[in-house]
Protein backbone atom coordinates (compact mmCIF):
# COMPACT_ATOMS: atom_id res chain seq x y z
CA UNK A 1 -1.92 13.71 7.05
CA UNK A 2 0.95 11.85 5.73
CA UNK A 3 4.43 11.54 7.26
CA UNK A 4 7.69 10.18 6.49
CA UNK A 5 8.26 7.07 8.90
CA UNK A 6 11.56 6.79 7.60
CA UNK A 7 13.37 6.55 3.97
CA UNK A 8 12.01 3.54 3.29
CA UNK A 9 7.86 3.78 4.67
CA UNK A 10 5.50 6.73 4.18
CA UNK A 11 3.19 6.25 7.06
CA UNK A 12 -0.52 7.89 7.00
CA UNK A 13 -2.79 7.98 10.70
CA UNK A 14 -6.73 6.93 9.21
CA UNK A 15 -9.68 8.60 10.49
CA UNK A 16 -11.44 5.29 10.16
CA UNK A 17 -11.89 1.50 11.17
CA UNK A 18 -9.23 -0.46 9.15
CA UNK A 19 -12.28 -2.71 8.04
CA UNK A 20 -13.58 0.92 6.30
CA UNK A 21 -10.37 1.74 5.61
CA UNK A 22 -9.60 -1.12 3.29
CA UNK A 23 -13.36 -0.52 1.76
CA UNK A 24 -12.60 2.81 0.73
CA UNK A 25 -9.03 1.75 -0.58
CA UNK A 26 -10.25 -1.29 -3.04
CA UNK A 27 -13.34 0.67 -4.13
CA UNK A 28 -10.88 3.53 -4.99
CA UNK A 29 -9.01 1.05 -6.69
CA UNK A 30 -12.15 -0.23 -8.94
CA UNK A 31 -12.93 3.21 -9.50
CA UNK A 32 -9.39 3.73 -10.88
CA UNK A 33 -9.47 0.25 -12.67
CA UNK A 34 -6.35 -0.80 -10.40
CA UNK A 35 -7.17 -3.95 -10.22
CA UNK A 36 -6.61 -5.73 -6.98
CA UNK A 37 -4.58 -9.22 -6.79
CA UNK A 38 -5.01 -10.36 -3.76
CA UNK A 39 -6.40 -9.14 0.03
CA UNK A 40 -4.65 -10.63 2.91
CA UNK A 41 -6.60 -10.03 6.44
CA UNK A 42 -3.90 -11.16 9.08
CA UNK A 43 -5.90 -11.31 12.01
CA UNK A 44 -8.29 -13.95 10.78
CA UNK A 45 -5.16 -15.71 9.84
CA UNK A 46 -4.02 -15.19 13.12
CA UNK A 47 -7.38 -15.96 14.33
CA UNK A 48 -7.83 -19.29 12.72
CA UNK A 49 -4.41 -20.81 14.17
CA UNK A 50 -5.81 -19.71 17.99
CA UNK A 51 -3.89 -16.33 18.15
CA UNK A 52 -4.59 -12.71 18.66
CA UNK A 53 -4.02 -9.85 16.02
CA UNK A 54 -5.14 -6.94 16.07
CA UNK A 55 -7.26 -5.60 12.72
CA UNK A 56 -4.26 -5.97 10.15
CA UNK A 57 -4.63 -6.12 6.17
CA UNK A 58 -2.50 -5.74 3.39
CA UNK A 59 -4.10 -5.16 -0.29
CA UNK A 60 -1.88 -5.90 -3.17
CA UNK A 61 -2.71 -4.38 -6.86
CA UNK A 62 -1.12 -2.57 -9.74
CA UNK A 63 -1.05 -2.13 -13.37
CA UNK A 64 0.17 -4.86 -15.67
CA UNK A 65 1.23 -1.63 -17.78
CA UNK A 66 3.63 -0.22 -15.23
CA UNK A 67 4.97 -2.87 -13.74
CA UNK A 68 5.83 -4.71 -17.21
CA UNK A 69 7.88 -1.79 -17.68
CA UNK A 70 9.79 -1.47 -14.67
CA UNK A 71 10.45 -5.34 -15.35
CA UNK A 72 11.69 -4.54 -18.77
CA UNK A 73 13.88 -1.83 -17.27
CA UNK A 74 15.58 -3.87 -14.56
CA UNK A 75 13.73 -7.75 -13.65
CA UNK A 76 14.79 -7.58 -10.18
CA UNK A 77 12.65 -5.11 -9.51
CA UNK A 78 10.04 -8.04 -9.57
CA UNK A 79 10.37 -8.93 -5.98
CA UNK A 80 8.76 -5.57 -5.31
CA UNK A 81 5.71 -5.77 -7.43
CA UNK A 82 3.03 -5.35 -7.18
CA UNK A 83 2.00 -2.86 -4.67
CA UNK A 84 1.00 -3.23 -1.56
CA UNK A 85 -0.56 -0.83 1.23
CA UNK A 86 -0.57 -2.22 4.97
CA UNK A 87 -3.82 -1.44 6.79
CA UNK A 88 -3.59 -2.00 10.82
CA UNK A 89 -4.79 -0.61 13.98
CA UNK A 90 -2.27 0.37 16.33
CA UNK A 91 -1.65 -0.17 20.11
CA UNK A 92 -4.08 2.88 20.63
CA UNK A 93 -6.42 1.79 18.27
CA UNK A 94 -5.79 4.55 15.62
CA UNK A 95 -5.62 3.07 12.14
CA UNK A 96 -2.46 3.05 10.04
CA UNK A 97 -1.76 3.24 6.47
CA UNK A 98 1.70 1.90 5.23
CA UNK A 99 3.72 1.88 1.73
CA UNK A 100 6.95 1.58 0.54
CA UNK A 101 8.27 5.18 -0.32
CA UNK A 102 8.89 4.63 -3.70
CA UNK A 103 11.67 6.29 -4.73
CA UNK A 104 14.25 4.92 -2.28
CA UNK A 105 12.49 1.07 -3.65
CA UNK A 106 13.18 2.14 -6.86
CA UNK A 107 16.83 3.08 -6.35
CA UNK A 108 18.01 -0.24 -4.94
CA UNK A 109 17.67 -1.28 -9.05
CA UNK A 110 18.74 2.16 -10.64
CA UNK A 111 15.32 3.01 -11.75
CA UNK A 112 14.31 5.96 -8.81
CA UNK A 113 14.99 8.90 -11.30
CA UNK A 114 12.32 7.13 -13.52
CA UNK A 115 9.20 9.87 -14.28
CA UNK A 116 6.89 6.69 -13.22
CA UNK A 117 8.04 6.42 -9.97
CA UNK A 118 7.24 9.71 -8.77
CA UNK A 119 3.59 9.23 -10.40
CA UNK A 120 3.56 6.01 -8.18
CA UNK A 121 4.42 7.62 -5.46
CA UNK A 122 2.17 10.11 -5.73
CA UNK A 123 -0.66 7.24 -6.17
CA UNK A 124 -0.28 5.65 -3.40
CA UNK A 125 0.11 8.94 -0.93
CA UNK A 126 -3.45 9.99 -2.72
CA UNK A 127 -5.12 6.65 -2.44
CA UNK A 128 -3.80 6.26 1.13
CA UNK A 129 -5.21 9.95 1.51
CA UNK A 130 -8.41 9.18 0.24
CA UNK A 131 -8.87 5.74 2.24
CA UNK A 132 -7.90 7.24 5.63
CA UNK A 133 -10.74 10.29 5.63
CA UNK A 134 -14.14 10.70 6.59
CA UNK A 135 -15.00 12.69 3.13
């Protein structure tokens, strides 16, 4: 379900509207106790200044916990935090899911051989997983 887009995204097609999409993502999130910071929907941006965008959403969340900790480990890493997974439907209306692959993020601060960063990644590929099925 997942694919490499390139070092830097991991890319996942949904099997859903990106309105359902997001659902299932922030209610995974509350399930987890993730909580979420902040919800952007780009198209009604878009919308309200008289343009066109197609369905387009970024969700940004993490743990205080984990984060702190990369912070304490290296503060630029600060820039990248919290997480965030892109929601959008493409040119042929399939749905996308989009993070940052984690690891090569990591590295650009020295921290990508860290034991958390694998556990992020691995986060984000299941709650993207989870968000873009029909179970």
């Amino acid at each position: 379900m997942g694919q490499p887009e390139s070092r830097n995204l991991h890319l996942t097609v949904g099997n859903l509207p990106v309105d359902e999409t997001v659902r299932r993502l922030t209610d995974e999130l509350a399930a987890r106790s993730i909580p979420v910071f902040a919800t952007f929907d780009h198209a009604q941006n878009a919308e309200g200044a008289g343009l066109d965008l197609r369905p387009t959403t970024v969700v940004v969340f993490g743990s205080p916990q984990v984060g702190t900790a990369l912070m304490q480990a290296d503060q630029r890493i600060a820039i990248e935090l919290p997480l965030r997974i892109s929601i959008w439907e493409d040119e042929a209306g399939r749905t996308q899911i989009a993070f940052p692959q984690m690891k090569e993020l990591a590295a650009r601060y020295g921290l990508g051989d860290l034991p958390v960063i694998a556990k992020m990644q691995q986060l984000l590929e299941t709650l993207a997983g989870q968000a873009a099925s029909n179970r």
